[in-house]
C-alpha atoms as a PDB file:
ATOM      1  CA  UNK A   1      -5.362  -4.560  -9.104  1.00  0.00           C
ATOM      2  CA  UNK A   2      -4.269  -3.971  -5.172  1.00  0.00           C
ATOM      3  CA  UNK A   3      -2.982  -7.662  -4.112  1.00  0.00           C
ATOM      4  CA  UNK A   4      -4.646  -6.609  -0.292  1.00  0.00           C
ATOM      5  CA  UNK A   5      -8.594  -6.578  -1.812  1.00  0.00           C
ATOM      6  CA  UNK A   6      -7.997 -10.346  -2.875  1.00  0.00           C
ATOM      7  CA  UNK A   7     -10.532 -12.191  -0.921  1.00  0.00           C
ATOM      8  CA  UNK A   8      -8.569 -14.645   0.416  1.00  0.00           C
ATOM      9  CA  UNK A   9      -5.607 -12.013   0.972  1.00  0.00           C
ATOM     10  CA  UNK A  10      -2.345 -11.323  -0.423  1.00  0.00           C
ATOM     11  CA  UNK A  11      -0.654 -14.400  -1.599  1.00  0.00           C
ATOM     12  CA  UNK A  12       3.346 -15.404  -1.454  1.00  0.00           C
ATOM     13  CA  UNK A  13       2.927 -15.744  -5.987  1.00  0.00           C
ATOM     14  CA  UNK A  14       1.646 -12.164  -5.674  1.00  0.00           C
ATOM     15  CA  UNK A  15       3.558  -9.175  -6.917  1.00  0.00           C
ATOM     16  CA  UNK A  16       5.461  -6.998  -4.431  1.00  0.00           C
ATOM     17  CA  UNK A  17       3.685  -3.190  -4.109  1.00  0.00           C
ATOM     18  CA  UNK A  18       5.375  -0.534  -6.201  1.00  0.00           C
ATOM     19  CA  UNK A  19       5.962   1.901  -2.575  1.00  0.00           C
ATOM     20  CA  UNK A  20       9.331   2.255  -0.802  1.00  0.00           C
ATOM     21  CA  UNK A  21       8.156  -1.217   1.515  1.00  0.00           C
ATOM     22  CA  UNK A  22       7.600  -3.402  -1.280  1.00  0.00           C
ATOM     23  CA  UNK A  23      10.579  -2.401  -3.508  1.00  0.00           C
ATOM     24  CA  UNK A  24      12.635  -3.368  -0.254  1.00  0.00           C
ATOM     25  CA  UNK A  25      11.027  -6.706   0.624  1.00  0.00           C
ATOM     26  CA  UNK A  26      11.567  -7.498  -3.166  1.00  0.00           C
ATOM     27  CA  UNK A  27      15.160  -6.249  -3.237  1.00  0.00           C
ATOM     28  CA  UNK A  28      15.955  -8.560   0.076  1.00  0.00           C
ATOM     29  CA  UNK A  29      14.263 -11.482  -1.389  1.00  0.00           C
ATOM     30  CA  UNK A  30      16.306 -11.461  -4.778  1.00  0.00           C
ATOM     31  CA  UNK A  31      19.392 -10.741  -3.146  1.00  0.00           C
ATOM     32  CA  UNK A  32      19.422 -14.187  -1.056  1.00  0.00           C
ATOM     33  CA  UNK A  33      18.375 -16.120  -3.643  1.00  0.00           C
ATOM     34  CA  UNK A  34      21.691 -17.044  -4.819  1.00  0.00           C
ATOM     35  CA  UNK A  35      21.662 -19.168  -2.130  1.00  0.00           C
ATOM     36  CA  UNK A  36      19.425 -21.925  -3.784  1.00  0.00           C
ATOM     37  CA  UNK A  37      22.879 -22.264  -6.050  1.00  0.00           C
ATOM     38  CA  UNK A  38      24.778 -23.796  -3.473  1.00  0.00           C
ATOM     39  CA  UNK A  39      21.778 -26.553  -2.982  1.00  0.00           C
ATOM     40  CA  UNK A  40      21.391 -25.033   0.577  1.00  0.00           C
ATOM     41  CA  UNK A  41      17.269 -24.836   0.924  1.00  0.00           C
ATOM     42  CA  UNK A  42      16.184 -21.105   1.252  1.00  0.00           C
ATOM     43  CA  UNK A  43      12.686 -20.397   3.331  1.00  0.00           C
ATOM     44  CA  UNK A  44      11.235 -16.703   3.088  1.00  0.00           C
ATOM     45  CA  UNK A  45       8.676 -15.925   5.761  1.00  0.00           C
ATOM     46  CA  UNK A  46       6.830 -12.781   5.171  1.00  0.00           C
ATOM     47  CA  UNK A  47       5.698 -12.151   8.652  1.00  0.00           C
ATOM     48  CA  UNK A  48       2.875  -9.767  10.050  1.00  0.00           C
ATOM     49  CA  UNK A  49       2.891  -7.785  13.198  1.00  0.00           C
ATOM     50  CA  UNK A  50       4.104  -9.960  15.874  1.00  0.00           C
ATOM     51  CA  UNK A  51       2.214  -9.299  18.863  1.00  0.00           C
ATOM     52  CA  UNK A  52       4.198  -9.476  21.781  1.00  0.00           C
ATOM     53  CA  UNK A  53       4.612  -7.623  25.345  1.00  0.00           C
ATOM     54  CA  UNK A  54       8.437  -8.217  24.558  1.00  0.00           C
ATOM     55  CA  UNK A  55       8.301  -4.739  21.844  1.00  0.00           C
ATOM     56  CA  UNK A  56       7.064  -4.397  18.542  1.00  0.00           C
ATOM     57  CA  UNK A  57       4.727  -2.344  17.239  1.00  0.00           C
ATOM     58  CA  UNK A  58       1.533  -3.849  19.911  1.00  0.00           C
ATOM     59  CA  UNK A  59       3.291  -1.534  21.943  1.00  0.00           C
ATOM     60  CA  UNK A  60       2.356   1.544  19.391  1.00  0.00           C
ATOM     61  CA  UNK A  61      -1.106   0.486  19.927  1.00  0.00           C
ATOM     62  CA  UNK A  62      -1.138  -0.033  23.355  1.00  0.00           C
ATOM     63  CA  UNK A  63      -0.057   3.079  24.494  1.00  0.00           C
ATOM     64  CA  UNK A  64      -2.914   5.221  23.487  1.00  0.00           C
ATOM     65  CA  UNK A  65      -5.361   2.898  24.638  1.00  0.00           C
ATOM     66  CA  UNK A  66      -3.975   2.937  28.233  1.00  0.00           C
ATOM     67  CA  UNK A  67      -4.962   6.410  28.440  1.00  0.00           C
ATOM     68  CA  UNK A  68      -8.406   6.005  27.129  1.00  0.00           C
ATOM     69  CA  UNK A  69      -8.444   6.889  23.322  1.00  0.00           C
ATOM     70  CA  UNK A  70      -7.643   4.921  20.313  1.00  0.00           C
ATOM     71  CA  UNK A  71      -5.793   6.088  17.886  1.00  0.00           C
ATOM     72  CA  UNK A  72      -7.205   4.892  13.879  1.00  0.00           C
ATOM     73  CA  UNK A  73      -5.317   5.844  11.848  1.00  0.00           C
ATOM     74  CA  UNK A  74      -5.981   7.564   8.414  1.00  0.00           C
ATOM     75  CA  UNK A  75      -9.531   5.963   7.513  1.00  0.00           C
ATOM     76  CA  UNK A  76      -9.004   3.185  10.040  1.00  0.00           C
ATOM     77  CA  UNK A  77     -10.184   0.366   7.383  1.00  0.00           C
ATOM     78  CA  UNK A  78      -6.884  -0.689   6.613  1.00  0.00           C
ATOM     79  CA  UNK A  79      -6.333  -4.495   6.817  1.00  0.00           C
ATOM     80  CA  UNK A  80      -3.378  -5.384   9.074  1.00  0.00           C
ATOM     81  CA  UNK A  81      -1.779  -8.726   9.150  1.00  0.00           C
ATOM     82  CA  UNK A  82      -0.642 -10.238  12.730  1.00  0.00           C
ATOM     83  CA  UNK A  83       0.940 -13.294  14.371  1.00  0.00           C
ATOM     84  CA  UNK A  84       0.843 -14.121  17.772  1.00  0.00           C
ATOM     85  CA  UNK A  85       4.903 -14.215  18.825  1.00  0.00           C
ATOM     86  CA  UNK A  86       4.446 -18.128  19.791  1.00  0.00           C
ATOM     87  CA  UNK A  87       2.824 -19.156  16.248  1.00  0.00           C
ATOM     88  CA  UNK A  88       5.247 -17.245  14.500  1.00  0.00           C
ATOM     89  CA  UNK A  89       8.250 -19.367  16.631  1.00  0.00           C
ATOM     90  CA  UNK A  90       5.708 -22.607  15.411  1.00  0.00           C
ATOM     91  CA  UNK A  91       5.802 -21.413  11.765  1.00  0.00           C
ATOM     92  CA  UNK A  92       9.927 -21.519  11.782  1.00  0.00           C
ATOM     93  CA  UNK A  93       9.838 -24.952  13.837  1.00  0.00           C
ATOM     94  CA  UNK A  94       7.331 -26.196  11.455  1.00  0.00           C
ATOM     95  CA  UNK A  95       9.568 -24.977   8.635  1.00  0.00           C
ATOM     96  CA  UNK A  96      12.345 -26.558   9.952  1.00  0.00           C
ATOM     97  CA  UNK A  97      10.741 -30.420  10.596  1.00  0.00           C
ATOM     98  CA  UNK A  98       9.008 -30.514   7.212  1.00  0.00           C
ATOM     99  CA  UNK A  99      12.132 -29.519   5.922  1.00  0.00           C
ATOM    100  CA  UNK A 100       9.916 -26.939   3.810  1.00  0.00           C
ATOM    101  CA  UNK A 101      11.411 -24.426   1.186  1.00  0.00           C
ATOM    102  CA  UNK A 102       9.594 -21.539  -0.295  1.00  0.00           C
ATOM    103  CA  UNK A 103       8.071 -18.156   0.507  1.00  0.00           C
ATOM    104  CA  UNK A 104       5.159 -18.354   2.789  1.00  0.00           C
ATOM    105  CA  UNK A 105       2.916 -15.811   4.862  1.00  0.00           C
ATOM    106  CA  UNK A 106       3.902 -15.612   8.170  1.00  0.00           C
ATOM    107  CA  UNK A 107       0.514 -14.179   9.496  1.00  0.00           C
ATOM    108  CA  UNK A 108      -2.747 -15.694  11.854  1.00  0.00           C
ATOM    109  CA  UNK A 109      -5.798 -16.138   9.540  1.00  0.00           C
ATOM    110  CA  UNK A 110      -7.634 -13.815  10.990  1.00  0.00           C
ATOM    111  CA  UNK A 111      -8.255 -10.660   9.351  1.00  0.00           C
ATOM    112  CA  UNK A 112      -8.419  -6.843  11.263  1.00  0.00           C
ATOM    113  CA  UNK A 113      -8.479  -3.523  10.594  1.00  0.00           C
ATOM    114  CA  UNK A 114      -6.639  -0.763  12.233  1.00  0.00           C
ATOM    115  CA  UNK A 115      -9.982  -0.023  13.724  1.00  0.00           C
ATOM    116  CA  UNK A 116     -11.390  -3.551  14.606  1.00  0.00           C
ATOM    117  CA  UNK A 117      -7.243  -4.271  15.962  1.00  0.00           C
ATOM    118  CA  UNK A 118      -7.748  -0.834  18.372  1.00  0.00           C
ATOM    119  CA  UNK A 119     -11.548  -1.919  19.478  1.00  0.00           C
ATOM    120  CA  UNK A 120     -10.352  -5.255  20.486  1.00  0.00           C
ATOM    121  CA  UNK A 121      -7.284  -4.255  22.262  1.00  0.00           C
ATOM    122  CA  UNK A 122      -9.442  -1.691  24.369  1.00  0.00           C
ATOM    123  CA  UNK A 123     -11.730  -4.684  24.571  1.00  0.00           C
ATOM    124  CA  UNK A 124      -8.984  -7.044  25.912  1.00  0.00           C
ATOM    125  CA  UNK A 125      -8.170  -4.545  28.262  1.00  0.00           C
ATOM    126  CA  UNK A 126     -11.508  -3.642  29.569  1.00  0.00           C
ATOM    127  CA  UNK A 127     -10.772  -0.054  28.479  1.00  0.00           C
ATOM    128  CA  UNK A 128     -13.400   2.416  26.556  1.00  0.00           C
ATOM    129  CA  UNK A 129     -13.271   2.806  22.976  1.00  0.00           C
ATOM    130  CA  UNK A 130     -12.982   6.437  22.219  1.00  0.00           C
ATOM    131  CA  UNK A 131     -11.811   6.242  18.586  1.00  0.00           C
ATOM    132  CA  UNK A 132      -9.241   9.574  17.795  1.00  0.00           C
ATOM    133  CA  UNK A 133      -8.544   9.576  14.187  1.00  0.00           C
ATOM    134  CA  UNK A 134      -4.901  10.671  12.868  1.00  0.00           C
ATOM    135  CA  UNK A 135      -5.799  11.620   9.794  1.00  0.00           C
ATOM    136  CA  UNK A 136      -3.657  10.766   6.334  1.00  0.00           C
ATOM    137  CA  UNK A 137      -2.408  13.795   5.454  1.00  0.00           C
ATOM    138  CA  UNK A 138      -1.337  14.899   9.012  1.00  0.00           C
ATOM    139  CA  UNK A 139       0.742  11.589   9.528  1.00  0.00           C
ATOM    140  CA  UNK A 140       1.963  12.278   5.690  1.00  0.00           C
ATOM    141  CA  UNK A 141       3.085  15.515   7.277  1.00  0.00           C
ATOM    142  CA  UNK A 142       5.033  14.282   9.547  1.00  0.00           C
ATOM    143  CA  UNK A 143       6.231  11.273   9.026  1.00  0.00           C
ATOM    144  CA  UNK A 144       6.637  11.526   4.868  1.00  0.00           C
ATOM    145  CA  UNK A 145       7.167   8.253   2.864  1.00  0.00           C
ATOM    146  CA  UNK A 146       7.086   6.182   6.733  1.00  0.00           C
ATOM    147  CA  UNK A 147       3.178   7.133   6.937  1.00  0.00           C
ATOM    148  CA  UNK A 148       2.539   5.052   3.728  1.00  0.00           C
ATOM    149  CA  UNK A 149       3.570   1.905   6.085  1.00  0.00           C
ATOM    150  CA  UNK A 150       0.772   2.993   8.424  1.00  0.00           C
ATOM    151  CA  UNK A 151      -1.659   4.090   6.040  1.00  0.00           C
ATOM    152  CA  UNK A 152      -1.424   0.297   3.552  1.00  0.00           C
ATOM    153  CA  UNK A 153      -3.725  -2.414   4.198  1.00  0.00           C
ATOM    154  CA  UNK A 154      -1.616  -5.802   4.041  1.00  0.00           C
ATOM    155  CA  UNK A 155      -4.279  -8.376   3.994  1.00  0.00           C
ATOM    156  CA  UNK A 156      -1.886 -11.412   3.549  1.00  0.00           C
ATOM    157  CA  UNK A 157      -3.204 -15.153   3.646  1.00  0.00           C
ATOM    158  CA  UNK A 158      -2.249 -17.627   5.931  1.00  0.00           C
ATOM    159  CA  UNK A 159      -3.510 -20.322   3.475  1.00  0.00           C
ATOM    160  CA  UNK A 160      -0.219 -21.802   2.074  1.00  0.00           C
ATOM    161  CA  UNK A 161       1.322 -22.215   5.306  1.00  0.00           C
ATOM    162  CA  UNK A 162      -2.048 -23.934   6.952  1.00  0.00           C
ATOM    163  CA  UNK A 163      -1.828 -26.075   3.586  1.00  0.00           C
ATOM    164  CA  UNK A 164       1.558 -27.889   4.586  1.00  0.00           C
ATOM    165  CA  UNK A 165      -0.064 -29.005   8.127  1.00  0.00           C
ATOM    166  CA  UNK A 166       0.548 -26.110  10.324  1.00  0.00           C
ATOM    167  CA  UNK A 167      -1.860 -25.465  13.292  1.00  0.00           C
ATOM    168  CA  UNK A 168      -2.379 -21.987  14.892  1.00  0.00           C
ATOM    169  CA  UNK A 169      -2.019 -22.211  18.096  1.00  0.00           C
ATOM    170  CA  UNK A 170      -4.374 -18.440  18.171  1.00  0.00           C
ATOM    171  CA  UNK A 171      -5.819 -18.175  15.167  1.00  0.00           C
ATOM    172  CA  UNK A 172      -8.040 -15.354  16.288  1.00  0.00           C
ATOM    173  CA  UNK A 173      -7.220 -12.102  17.467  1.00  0.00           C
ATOM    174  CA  UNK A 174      -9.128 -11.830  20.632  1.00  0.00           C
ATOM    175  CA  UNK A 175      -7.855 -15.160  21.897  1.00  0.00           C
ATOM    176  CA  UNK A 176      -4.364 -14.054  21.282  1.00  0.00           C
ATOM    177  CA  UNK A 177      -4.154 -10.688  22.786  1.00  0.00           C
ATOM    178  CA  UNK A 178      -6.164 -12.250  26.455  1.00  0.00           C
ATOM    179  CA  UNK A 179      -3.166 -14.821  26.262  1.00  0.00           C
ATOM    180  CA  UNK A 180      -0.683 -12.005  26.013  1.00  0.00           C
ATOM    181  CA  UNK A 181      -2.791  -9.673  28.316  1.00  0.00           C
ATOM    182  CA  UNK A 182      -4.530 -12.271  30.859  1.00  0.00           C
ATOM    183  CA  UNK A 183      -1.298 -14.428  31.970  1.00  0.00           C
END
């Protein structure tokens, strides 16, 4: 079964995908884990699109947007995991004063589409919505096994990480992007 149609989202004791991302992310992981042998603590942090006006892949999304269309991409219903970039800095803190160990999501609870992610954006922005789709096989096209990174839905949970005591400082999207946006 596809770990990203798990209500609660994909969890750290999930398997990685089979695709070119996942056999990476699973590759990384296993090759620091020798670390644990020296009794030095190892922390993974999976994280989600960090939204940020510093770069990053906001940016991507932006850009369209500013000129009055959205771009969705493939269907548009994929799920898309983000963290605001000031959480995410919380999450390591966090990490480091609970003197935690483990693999945890780094991602705000809050779950988007590539669809919902553009209309809110445009919404942010007080720009119009005028969805243009890039369909699957035309990014497929031209980007080959890359496009599979656009097309996923990553639904990760947050739930592990808000188990050990962490707060969000924007747990919603719409708060986080008019903090980035309205400063």
């Amino acid at each position: 079964p596809d770990p990203s149609l798990h209500s609660n989202g994909f969890e750290e004791t999930d398997a990685p995908y089979s695709d070119y991302l996942g056999n990476t992310c699973k590759l990384w992981e296993e090759s620091i884990e020798p670390i644990t042998q020296q009794n030095i603590r190892l922390v993974k942090l999976r994280t989600g699109i960090v939204l940020s006006t510093k770069g990053g892949a906001l940016k991507e999304f932006l850009n369209p947007i500013k000129m009055g269309i959205a771009a969705i991409l493939g269907n548009g219903k994929q799920i898309i995991s983000w963290i605001h970039i000031d959480d995410l800095c919380n999450i390591f803190i966090h990490l480091l004063e609970k003197n935690l160990h483990d693999t945890y999501n780094g991602c705000a609870p809050d779950i988007k589409t590539n669809k919902e992610m553009s209309e809110t954006i445009a919404m942010v922005l007080h720009r119009p919505f005028i969805p243009f789709p890039a369909p699957g096989f035309i990014l497929k096209t031209v980007m080959g096994e890359m496009a599979s990174m656009l097309l996923m839905s990553n639904n990760c949970s947050s739930q592990k990480i808000i188990n050990t005591g962490f707060v969000f400082q924007y747990p919603e999207l719409k708060e986080a992007l008019q903090n980035i946006y309205e400063k």
